[in-house]
N, C-alpha and C. Protein backbone atom coordinates (compact mmCIF):
# COMPACT_ATOMS: atom_id res chain seq x y z
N UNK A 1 0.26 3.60 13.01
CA UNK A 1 0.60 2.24 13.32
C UNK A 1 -0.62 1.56 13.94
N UNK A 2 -0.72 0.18 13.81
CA UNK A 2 -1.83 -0.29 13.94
C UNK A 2 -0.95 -2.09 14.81
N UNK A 3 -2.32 -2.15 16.25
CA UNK A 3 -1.29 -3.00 16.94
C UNK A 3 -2.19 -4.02 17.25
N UNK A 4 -1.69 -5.07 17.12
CA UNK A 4 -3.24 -6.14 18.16
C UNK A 4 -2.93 -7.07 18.64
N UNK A 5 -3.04 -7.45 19.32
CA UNK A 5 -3.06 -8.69 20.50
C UNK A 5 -4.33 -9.42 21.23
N UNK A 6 -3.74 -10.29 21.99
CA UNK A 6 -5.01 -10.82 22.57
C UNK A 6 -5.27 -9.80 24.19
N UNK A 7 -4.97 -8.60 23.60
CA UNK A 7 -5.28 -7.42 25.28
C UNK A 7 -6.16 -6.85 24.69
N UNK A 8 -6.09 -6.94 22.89
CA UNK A 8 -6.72 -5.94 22.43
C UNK A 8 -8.20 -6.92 21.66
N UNK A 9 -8.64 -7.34 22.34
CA UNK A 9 -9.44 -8.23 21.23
C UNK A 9 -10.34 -7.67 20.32
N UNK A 10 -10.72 -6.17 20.39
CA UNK A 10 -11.40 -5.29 19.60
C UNK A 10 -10.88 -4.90 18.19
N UNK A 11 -9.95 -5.31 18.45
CA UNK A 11 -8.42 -5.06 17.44
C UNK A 11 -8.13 -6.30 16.56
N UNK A 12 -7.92 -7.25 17.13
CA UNK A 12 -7.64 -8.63 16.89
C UNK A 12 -9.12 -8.78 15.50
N UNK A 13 -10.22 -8.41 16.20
CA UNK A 13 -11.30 -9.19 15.30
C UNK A 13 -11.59 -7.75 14.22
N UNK A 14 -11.62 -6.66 14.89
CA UNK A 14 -12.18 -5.56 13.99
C UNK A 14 -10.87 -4.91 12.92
N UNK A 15 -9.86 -5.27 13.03
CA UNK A 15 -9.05 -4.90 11.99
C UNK A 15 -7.81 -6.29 11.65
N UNK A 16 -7.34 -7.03 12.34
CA UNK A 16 -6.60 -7.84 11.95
C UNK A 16 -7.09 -8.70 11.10
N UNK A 17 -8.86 -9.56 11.69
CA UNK A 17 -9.26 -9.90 11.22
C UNK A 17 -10.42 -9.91 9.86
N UNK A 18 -11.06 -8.67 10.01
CA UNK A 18 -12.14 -8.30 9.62
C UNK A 18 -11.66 -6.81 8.66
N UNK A 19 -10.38 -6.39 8.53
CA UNK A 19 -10.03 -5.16 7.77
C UNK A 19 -8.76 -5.79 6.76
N UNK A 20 -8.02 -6.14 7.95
CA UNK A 20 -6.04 -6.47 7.38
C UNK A 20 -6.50 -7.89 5.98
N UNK A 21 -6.75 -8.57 6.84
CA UNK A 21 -7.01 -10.28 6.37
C UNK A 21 -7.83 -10.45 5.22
N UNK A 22 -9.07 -9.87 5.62
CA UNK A 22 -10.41 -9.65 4.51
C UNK A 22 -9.91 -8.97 3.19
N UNK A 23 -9.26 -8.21 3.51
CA UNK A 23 -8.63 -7.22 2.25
C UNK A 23 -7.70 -8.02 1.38
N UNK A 24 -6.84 -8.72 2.23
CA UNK A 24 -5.65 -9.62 1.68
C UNK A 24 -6.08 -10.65 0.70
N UNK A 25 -7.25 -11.60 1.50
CA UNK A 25 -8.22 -12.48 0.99
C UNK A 25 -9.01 -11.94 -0.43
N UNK A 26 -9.39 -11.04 -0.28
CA UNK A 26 -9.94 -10.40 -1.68
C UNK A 26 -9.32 -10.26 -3.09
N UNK A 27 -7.99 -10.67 -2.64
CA UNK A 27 -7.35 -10.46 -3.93
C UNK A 27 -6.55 -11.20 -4.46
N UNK A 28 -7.16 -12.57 -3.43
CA UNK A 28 -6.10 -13.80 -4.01
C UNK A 28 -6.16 -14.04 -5.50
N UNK A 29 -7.85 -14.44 -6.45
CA UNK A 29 -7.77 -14.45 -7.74
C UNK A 29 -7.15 -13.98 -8.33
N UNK A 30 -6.98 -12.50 -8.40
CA UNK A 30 -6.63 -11.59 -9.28
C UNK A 30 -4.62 -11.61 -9.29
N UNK A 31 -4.68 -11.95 -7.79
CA UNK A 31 -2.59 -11.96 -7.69
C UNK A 31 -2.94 -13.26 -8.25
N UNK A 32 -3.35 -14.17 -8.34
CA UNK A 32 -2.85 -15.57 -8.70
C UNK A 32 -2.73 -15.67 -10.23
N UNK A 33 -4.06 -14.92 -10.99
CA UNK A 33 -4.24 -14.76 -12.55
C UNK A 33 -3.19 -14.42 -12.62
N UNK A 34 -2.79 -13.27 -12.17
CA UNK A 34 -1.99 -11.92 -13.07
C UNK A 34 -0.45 -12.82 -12.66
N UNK A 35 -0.71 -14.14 -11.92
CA UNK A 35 0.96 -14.71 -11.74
C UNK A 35 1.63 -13.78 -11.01
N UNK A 36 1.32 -13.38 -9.95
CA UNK A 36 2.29 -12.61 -9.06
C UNK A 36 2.77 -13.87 -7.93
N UNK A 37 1.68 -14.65 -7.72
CA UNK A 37 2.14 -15.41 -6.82
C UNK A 37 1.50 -16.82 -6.72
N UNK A 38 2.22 -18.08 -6.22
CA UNK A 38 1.42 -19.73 -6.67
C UNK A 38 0.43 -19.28 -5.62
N UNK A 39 -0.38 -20.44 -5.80
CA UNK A 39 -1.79 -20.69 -5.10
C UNK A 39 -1.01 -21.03 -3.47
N UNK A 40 -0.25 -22.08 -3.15
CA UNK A 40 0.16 -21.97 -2.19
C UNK A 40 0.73 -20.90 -1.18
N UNK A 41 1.56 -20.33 -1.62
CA UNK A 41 2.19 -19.24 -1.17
C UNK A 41 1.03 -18.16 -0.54
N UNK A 42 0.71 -17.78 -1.63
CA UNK A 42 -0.82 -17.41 -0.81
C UNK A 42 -1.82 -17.60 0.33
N UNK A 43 -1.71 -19.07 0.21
CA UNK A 43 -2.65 -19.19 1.59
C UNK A 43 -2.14 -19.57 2.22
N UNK A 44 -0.51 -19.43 2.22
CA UNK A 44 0.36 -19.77 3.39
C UNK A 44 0.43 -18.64 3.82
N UNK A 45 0.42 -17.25 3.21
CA UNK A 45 0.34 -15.96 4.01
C UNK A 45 -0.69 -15.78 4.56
N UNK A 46 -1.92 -16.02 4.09
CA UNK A 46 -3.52 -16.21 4.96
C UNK A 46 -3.10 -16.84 6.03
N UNK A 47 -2.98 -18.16 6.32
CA UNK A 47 -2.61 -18.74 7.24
C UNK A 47 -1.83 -18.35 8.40
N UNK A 48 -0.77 -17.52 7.92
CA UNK A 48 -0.27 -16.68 8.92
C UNK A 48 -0.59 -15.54 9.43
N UNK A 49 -1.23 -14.72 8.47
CA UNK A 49 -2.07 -13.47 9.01
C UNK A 49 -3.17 -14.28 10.18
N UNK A 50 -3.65 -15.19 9.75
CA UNK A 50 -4.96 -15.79 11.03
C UNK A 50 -3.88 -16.31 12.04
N UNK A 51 -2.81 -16.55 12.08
CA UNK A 51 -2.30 -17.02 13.10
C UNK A 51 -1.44 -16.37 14.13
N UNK A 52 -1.80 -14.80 13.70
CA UNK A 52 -1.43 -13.60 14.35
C UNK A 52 -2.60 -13.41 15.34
N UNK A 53 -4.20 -13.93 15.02
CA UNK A 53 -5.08 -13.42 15.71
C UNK A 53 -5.28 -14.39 16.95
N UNK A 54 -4.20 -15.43 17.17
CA UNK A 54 -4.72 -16.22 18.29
C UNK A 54 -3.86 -15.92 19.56
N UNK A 55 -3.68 -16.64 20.76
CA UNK A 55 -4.14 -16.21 21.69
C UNK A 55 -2.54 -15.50 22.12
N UNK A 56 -1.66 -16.20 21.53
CA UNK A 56 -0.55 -15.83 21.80
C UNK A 56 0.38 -14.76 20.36
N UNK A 57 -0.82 -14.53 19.55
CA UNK A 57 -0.19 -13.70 17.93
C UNK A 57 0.12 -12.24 18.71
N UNK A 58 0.45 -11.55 17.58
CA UNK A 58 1.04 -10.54 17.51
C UNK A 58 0.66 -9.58 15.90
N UNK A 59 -0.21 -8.87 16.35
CA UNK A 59 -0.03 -8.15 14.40
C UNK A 59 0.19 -6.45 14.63
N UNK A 60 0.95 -6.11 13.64
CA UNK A 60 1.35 -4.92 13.75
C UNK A 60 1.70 -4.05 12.60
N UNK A 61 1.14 -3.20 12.16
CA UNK A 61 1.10 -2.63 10.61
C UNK A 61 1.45 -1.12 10.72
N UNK A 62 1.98 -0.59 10.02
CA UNK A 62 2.49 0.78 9.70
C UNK A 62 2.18 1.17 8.68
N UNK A 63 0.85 2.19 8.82
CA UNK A 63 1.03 2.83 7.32
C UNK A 63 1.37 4.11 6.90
N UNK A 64 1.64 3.98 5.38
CA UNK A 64 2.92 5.61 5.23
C UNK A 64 1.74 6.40 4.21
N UNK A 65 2.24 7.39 4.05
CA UNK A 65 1.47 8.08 3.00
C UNK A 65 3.15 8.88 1.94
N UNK A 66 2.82 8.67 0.89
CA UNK A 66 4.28 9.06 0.22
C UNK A 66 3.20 9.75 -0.84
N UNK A 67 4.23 11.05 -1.47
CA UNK A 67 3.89 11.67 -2.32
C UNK A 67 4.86 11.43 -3.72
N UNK A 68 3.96 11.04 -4.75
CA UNK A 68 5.73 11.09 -6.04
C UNK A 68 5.31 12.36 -6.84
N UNK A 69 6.71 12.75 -7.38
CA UNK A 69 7.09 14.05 -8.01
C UNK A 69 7.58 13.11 -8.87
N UNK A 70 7.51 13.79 -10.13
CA UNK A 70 7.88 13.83 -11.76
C UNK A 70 8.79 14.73 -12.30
């Protein structure tokens, strides 16, 4: 699990901003081509991911590792 706040500001800029966000951002073209999602919608989720990093946000991520069988 991955947590950040403004206690954590190491957190806030080195993964909310600079890992979580950056990553998200990278792939707006390609979701927008392939029609997964409008242009808006999109940078209404940007918008909210950056609005996790201010003074009063909150970001918090869980990641899983799953194995599939056939």
């Amino acid at each position: 699990m991955v947590y950040a706040d403004s206690s954590r500001p190491e957190m806030v800029e080195g993964f909310t901003r600079n890992t979580f966000t950056a990553m998200i951002e990278g792939v707006r073209e390609q979701a927008i081509k392939l029609g997964m999602i409008k242009p808006e919608a999109f940078d209404e989720g940007i918008r909210d991911l950056y609005r996790t990093t201010e003074e009063d946000g909150v970001f918090c991520y869980t990641f899983f590792k799953a194995t599939g069988i056939k």
